[in-house]
Protein backbone atom coordinates (compact mmCIF):
# COMPACT_ATOMS: atom_id res chain seq x y z
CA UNK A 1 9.12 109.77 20.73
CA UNK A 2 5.56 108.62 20.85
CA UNK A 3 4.46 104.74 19.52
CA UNK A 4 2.26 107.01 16.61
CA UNK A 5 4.79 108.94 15.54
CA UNK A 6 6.44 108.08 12.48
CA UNK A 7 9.74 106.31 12.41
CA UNK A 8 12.48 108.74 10.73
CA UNK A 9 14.13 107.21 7.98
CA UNK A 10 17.86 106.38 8.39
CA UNK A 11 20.14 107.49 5.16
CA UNK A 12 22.44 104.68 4.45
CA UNK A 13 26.16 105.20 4.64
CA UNK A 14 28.70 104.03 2.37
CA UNK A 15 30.03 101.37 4.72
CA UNK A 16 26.69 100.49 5.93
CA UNK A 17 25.60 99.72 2.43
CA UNK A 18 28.69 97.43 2.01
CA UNK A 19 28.27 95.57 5.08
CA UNK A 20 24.74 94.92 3.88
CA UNK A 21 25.67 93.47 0.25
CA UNK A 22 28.27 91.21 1.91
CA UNK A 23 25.40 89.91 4.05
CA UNK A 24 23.70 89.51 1.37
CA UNK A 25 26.22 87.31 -0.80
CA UNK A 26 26.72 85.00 2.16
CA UNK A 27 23.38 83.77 2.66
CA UNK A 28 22.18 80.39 0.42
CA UNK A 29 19.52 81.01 -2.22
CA UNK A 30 15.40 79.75 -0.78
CA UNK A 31 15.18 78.05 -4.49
CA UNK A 32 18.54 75.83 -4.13
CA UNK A 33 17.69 74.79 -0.28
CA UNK A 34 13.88 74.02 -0.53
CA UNK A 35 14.00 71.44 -2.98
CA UNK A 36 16.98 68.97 -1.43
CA UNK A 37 15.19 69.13 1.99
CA UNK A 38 11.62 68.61 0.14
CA UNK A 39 13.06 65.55 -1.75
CA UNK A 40 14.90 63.87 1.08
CA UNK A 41 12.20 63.33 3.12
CA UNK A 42 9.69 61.68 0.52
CA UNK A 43 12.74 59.25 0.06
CA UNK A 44 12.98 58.76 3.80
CA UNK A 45 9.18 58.54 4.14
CA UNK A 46 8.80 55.71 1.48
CA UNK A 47 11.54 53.82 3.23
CA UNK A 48 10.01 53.91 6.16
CA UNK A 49 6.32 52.55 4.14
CA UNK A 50 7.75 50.02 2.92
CA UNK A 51 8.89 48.50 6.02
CA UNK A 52 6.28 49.03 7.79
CA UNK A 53 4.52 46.78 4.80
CA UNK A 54 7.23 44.03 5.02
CA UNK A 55 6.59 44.03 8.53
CA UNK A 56 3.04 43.81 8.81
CA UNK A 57 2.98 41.10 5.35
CA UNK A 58 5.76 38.82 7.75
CA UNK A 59 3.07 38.78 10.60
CA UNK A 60 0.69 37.87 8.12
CA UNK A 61 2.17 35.25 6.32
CA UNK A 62 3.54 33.82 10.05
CA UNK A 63 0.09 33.36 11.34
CA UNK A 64 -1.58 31.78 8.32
CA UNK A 65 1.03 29.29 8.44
CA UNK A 66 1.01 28.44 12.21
CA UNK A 67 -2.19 28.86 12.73
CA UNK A 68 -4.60 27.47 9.99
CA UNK A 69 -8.49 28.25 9.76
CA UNK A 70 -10.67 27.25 12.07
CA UNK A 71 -7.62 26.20 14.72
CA UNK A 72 -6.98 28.98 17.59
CA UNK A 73 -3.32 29.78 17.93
CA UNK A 74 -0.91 28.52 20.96
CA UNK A 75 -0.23 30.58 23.66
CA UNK A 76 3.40 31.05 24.27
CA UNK A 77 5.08 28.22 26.02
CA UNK A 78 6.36 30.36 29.03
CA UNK A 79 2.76 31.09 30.10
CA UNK A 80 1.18 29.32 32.83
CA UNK A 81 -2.07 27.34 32.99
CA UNK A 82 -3.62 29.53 34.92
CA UNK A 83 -2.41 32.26 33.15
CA UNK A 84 -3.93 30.11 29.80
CA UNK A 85 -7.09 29.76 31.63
CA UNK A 86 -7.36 33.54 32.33
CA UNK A 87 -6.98 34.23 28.96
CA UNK A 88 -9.49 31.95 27.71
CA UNK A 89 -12.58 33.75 30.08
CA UNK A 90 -14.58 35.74 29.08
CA UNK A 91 -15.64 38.56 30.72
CA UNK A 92 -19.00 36.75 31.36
CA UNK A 93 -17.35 34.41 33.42
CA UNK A 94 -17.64 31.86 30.70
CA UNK A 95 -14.84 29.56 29.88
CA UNK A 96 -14.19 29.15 26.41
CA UNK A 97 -11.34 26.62 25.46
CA UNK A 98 -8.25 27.96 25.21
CA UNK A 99 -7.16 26.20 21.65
CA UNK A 100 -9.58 24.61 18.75
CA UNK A 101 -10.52 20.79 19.25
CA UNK A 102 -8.82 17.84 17.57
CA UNK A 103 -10.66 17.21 14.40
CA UNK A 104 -13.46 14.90 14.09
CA UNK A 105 -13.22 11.47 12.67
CA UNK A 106 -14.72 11.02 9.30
CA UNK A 107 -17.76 9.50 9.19
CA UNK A 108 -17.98 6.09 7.30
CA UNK A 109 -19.00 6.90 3.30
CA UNK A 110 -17.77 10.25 3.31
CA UNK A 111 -15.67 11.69 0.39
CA UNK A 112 -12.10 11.22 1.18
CA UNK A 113 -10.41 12.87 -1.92
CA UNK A 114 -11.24 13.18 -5.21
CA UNK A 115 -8.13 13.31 -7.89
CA UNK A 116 -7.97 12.91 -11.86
CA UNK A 117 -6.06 9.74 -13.42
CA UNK A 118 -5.94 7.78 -17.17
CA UNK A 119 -7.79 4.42 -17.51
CA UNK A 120 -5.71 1.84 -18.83
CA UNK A 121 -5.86 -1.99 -19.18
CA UNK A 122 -4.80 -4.38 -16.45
CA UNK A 123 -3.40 -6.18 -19.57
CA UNK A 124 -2.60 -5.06 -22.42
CA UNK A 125 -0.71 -7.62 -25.00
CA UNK A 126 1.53 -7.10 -27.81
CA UNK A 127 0.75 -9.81 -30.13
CA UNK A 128 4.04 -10.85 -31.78
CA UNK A 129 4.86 -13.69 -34.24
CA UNK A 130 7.08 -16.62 -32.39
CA UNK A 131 8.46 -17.07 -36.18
CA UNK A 132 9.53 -14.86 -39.22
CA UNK A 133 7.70 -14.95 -42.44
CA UNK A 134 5.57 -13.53 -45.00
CA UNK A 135 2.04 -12.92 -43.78
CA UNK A 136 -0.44 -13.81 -46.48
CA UNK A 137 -3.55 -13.50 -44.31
CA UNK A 138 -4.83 -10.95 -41.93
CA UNK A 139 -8.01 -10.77 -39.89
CA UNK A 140 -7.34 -7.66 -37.86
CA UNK A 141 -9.76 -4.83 -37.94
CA UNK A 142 -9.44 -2.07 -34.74
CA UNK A 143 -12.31 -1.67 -32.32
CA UNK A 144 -13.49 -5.67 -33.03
CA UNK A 145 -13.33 -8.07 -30.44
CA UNK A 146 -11.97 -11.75 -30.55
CA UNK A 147 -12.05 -15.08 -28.86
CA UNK A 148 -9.28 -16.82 -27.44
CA UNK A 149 -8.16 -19.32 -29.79
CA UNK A 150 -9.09 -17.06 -32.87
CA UNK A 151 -6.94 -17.47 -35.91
CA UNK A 152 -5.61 -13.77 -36.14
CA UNK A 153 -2.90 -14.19 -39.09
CA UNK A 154 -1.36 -16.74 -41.25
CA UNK A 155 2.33 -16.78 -41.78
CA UNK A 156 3.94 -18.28 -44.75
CA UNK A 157 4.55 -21.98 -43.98
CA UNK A 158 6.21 -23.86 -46.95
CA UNK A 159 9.88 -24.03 -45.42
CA UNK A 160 8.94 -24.92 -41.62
CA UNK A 161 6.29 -27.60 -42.93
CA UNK A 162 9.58 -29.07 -45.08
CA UNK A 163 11.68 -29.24 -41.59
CA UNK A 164 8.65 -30.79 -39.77
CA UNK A 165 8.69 -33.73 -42.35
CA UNK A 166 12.23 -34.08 -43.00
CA UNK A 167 12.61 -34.31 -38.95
CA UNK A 168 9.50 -36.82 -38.46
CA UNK A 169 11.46 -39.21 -41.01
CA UNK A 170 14.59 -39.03 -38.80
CA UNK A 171 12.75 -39.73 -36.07
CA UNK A 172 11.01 -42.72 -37.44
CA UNK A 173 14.40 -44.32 -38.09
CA UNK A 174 16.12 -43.98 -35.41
CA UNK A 175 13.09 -45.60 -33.75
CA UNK A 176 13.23 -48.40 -35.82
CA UNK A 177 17.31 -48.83 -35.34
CA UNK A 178 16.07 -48.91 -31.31
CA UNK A 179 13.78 -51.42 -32.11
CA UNK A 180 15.51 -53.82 -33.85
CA UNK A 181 18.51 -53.26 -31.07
CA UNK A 182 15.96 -53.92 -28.26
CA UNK A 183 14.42 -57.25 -29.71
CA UNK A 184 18.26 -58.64 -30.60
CA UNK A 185 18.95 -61.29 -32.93
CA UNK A 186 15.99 -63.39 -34.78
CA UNK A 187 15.91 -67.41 -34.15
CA UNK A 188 16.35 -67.82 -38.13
CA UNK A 189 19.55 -65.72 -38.15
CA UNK A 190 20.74 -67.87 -35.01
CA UNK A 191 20.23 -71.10 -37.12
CA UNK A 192 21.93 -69.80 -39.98
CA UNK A 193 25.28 -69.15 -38.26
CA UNK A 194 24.94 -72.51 -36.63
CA UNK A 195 24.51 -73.76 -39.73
CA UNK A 196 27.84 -72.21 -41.13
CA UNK A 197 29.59 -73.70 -38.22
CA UNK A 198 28.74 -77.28 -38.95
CA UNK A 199 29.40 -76.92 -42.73
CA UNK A 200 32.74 -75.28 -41.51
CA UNK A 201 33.85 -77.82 -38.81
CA UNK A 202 32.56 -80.51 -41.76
CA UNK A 203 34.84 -79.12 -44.40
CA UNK A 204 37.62 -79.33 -41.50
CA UNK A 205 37.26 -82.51 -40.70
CA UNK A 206 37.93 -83.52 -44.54
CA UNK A 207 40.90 -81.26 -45.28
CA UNK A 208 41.87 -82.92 -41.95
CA UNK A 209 41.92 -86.96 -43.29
CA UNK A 210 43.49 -85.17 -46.60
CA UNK A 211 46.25 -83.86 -44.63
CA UNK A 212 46.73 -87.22 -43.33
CA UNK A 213 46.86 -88.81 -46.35
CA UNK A 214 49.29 -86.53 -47.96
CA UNK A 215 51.69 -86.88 -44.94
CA UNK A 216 51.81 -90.56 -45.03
CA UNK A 217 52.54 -90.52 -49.13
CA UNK A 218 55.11 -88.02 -48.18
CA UNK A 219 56.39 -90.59 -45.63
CA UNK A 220 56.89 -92.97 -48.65
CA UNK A 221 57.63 -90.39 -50.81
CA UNK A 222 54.56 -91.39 -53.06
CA UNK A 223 53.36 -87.53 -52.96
CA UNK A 224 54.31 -83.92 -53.90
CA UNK A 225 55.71 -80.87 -51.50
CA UNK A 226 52.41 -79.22 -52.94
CA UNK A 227 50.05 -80.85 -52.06
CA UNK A 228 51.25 -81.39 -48.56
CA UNK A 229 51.29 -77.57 -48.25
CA UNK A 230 48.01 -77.21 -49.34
CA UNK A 231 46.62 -79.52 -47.33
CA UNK A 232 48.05 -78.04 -44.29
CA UNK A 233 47.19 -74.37 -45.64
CA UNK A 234 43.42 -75.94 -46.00
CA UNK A 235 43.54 -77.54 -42.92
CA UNK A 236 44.36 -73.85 -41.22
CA UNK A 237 42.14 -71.91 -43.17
CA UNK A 238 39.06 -74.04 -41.84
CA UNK A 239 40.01 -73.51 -38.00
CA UNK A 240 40.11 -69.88 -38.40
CA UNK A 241 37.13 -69.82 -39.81
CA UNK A 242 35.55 -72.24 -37.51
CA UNK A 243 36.78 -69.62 -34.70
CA UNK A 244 35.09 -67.45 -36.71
CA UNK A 245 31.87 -68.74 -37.11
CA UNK A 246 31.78 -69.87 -33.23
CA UNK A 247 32.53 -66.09 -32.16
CA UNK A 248 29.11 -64.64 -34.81
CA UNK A 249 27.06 -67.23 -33.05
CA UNK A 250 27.66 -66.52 -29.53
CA UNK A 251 27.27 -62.49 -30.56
CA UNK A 252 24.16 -63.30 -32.06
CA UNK A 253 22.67 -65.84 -29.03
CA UNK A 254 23.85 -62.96 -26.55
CA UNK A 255 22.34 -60.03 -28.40
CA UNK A 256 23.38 -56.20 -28.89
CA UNK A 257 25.23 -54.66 -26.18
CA UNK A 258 23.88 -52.82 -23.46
CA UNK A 259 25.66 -49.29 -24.55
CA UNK A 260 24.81 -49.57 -28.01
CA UNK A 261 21.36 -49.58 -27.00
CA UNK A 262 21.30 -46.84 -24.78
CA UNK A 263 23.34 -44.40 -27.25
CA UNK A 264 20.55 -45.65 -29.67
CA UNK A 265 17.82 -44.32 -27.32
CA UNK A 266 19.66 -41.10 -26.69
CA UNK A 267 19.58 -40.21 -31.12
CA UNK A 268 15.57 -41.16 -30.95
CA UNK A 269 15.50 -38.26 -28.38
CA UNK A 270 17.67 -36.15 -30.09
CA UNK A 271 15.38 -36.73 -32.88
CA UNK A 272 12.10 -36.91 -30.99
CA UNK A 273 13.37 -33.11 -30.07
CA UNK A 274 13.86 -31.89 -33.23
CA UNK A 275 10.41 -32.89 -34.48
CA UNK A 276 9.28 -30.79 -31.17
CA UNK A 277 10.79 -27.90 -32.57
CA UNK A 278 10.33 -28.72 -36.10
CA UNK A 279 6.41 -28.96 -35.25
CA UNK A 280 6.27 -25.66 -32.73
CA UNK A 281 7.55 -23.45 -35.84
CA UNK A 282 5.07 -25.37 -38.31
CA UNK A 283 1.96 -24.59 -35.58
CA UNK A 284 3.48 -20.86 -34.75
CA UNK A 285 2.89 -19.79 -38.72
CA UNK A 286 -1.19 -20.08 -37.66
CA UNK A 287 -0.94 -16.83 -35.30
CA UNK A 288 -3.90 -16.76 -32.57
CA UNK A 289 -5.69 -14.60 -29.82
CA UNK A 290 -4.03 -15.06 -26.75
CA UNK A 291 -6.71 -13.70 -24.73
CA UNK A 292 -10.17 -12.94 -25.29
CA UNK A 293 -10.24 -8.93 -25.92
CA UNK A 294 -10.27 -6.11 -28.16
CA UNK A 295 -7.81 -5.41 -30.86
CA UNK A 296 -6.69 -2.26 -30.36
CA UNK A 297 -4.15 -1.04 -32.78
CA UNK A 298 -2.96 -2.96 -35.68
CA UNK A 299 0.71 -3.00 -36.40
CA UNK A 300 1.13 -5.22 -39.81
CA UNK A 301 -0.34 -5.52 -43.00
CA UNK A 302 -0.77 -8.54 -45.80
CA UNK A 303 2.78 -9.22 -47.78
CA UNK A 304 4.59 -7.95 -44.58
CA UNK A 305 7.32 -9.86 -44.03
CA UNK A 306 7.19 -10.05 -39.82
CA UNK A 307 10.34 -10.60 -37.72
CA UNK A 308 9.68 -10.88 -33.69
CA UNK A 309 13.75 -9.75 -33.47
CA UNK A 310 13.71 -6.46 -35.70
CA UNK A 311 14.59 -3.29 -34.42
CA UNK A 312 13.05 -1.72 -37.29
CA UNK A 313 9.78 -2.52 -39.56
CA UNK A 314 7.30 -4.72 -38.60
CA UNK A 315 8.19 -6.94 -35.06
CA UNK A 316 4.34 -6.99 -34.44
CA UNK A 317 1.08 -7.89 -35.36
CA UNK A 318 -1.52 -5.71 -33.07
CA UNK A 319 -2.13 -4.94 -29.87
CA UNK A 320 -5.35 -5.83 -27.71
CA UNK A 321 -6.70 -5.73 -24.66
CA UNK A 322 -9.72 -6.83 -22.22
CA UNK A 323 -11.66 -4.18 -22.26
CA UNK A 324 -13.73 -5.41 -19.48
CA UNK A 325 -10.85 -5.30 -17.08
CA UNK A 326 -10.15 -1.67 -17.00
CA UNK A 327 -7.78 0.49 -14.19
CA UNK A 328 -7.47 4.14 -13.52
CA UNK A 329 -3.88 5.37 -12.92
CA UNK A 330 -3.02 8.01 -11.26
CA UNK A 331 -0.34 9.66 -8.58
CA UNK A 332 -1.38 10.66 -5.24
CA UNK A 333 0.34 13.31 -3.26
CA UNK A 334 2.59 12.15 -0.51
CA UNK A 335 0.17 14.64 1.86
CA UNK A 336 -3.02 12.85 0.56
CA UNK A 337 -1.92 9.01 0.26
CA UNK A 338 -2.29 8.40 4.51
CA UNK A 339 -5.99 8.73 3.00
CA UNK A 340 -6.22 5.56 0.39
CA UNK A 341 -5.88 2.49 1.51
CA UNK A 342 -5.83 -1.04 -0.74
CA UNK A 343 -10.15 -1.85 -0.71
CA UNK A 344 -11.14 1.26 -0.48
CA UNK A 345 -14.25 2.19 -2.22
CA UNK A 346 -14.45 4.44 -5.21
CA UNK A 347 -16.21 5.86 -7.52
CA UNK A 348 -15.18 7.05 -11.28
CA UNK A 349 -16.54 9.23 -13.63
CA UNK A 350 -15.07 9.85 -17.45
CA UNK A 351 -14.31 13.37 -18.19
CA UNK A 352 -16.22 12.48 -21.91
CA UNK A 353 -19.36 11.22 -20.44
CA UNK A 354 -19.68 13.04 -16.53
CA UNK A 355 -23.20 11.69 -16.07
CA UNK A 356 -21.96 8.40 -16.08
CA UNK A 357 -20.98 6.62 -12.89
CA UNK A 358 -18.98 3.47 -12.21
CA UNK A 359 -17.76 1.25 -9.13
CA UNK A 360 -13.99 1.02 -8.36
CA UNK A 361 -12.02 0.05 -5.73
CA UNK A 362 -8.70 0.84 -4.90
CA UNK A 363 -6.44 -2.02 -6.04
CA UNK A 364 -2.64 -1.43 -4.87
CA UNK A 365 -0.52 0.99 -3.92
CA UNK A 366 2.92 0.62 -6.27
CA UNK A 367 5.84 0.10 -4.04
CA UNK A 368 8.07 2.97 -4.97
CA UNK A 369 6.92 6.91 -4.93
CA UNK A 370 7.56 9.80 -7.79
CA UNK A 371 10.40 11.73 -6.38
CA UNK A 372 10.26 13.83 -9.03
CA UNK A 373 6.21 14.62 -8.83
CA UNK A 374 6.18 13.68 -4.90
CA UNK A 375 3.66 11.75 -5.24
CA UNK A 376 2.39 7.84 -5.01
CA UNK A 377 1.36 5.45 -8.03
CA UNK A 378 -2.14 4.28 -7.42
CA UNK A 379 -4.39 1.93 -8.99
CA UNK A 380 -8.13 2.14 -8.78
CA UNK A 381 -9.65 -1.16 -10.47
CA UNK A 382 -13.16 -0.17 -12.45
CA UNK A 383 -16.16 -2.45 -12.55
CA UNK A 384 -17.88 -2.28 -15.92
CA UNK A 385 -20.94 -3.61 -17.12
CA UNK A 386 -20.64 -6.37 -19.91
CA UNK A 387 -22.84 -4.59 -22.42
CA UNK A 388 -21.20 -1.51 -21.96
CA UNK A 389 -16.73 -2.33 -22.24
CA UNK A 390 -15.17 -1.21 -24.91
CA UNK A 391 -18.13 1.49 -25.39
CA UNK A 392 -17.69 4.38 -23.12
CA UNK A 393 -14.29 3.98 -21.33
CA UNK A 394 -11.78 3.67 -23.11
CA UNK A 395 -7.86 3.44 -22.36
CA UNK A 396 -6.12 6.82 -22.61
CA UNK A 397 -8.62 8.72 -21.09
CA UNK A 398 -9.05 11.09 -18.26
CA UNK A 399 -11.05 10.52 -15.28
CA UNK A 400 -11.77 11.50 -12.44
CA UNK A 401 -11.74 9.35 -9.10
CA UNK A 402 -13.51 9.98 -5.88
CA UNK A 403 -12.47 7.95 -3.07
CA UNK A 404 -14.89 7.41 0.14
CA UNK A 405 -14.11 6.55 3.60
CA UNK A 406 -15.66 3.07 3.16
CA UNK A 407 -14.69 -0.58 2.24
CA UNK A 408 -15.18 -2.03 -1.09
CA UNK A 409 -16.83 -5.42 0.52
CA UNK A 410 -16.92 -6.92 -3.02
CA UNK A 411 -13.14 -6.33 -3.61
CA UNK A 412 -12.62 -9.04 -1.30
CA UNK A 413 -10.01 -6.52 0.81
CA UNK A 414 -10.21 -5.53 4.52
CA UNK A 415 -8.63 -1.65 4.31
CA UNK A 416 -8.95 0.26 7.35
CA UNK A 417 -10.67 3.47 7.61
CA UNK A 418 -9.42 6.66 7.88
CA UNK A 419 -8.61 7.04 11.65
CA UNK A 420 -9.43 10.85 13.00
CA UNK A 421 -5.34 10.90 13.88
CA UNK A 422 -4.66 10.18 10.42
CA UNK A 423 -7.22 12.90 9.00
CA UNK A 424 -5.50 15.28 11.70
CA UNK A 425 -2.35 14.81 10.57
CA UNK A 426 -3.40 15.65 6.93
């Protein structure tokens, strides 16, 4: 048979035909295969994506954090130097440096760091009565400034100028009692108790001869049991009395004793004290600037009744401040503090008023960190102008601080500059 001739058609037999369904049954249908074998591998495919993206985001992340900008990355420890040096030539025959220099050392007046703090007064008071009372005058009005020495309030007075008085009178007798203990006995007093001695020791004498007299007419029984008895009970009477008398004098010539007049001394100072006290609370009810400053918030009205020892109501009168002696707090981060140093020159600028410029200085560093915020408590003193405190900068406010790698030479402090180790270690 020739490759044109046509190919005769075979008649299908009965057990060809059945071989050919069976076939047929056994095979797995295109439209349940395709799609399990088309969806498997987009899942495997997007696996394998998203590895690859973890992967290459790892690499990433590794070298931004080991090697920062502008600072070439190591070479692996186990290469050698000349191995490092072949690396780092060119194919000029140039040697370029295998690894980025140390950084520079900041010039003198450059900007350190600039962060934002609060001003605040160096010392702010709360002006509190020393005593309780009524206050029936106030001269507090926010915003004014005072003197030191100015009468701020009046307290009520009536009862502690009664205790002042009642304890100057104690104290003026008890002096006197000192006194007259101190100077002893007066010459006239001393000649009157002589004087009753010798009328005593007269009137003796004479009850003496009587006694005599009355014993010899007893002797001759010429007088009376009586009168002999009385004459002796006279005669008795007079010595004790004479004893008496003798004892006074010699008190009197020798003076008070010695521990009278020191327990005398110790009441005048008891008493001397209690005026002190008396007079403190009198002088306390006339309330007065302690400072020369700005009242900044008043606490108390007229007809309040003010007690320094309440938990509730009014314990205070106002509170003021210098306004001329200003600070700026505010926390440094423990990376950034190797940069400030105590003298260190500033400059600060109110977030209100931007345009306006003012000298600082660092002041101190506070002894103990934020844990919490991980950073350090700073305080940057701020030199303002007399005609201008109290007008622009004002405590509560935000501002922002720029420090300089420089020395304050009117703070009076000798900071060191930033060293370049210390700016490479930042």
């Amino acid at each position: 048979m020739s490759a044109n001739e046509p190919v005769p058609s075979v008649t299908p037999t009965p057990r060809t035909a059945e071989l050919r369904d069976r076939v047929r049954s056994l095979r797995i249908p295109e439209h349940a295969t395709t799609p399990r074998k088309t969806g498997a591998a987009k899942w495997w495919t997007l696996l394998v994506l998203l590895l690859l993206v973890s992967n290459v985001g790892t690499l990433w992340w590794t070298s931004n954090q080991s090697s920062p900008a502008g600072t070439a990355s190591p070479l692996p420890a186990d290469v050698s130097r000349s191995d490092q040096e072949e690396v780092s030539t060119g194919a000029s025959g140039s040697s370029a440096p295998s690894r980025a220099s140390a950084p520079a050392a900041p010039a003198a007046g450059d900007i350190m760091l600039e962060a934002k703090g609060y001003i605040v007064a160096a010392h702010q008071i709360l002006v509190t009565p020393r005593v309780n009372g009524l206050v029936i005058k106030l001269n507090l009005v926010e915003g004014t400034r005072v003197e030191k020495g100015d009468v701020l309030a009046l307290v009520e007075d009536t009862e502690y100028r009664a205790d002042r008085d009642r304890a100057e009178g104690l104290l003026h007798a008890a002096e006197a009692t000192l006194l007259e203990l101190e100077n002893g006995t007066r010459p006239q007093e001393i000649a009157q108790a002589n004087a009753d001695l010798e009328e005593t020791r007269a009137q003796l004498q004479e009850a003496m001869r009587t006694l005599e007299r009355e014993t010899q007419l007893a002797a001759r029984q010429a007088g009376t049991e009586q009168a002999l008895t009385q004459a002796r009970t006279q005669v008795a009477s007079l010595k004790q009395r004479e004893s008496r008398l003798e004892a006074n004098l010699s008190l009197l010539e020798e003076g008070p004793r010695k521990e009278r007049i020191e327990a005398q001394r110790a009441a005048v100072a008891q008493a001397r004290a209690d005026l002190a006290r008396a007079q403190w609370r009198f002088d306390n009810c006339t309330i007065r600037a302690p400072i020369s400053g700005t009242i900044l918030k008043k606490n108390a009205e007229e007809n309040n009744v003010v007690n320094s020892m309440a938990f509730n109501g009014n314990f205070s009168l106002c509170e003021m401040a210098d306004l001329s002696d200003l600070e700026v707090d505010l926390t440094i981060l423990e990376r950034d503090i190797a940069r400030i140093f105590p003298g260190q020159k500033c400059e600060v600028r109110a977030e209100a008023f931007p345009d306006r410029k003012y000298e600082a200085f660092v002041d101190r560093l506070l002894p103990v960190a934020d844990r919490a915020k991980g950073a350090v408590p700073v305080r940057v003193k701020v030199r303002v102008p007399a005609e201008e405190e109290g007008v622009y900068l004002k405590p509560e406010m935000g501002a922002i601080v720029t420090f300089y790698n420089a020395v304050d030479e009117q703070s009076g402090r000798a900071g060191p500059r930033v060293s370049a180790e210390a700016q490479a270690s930042l």
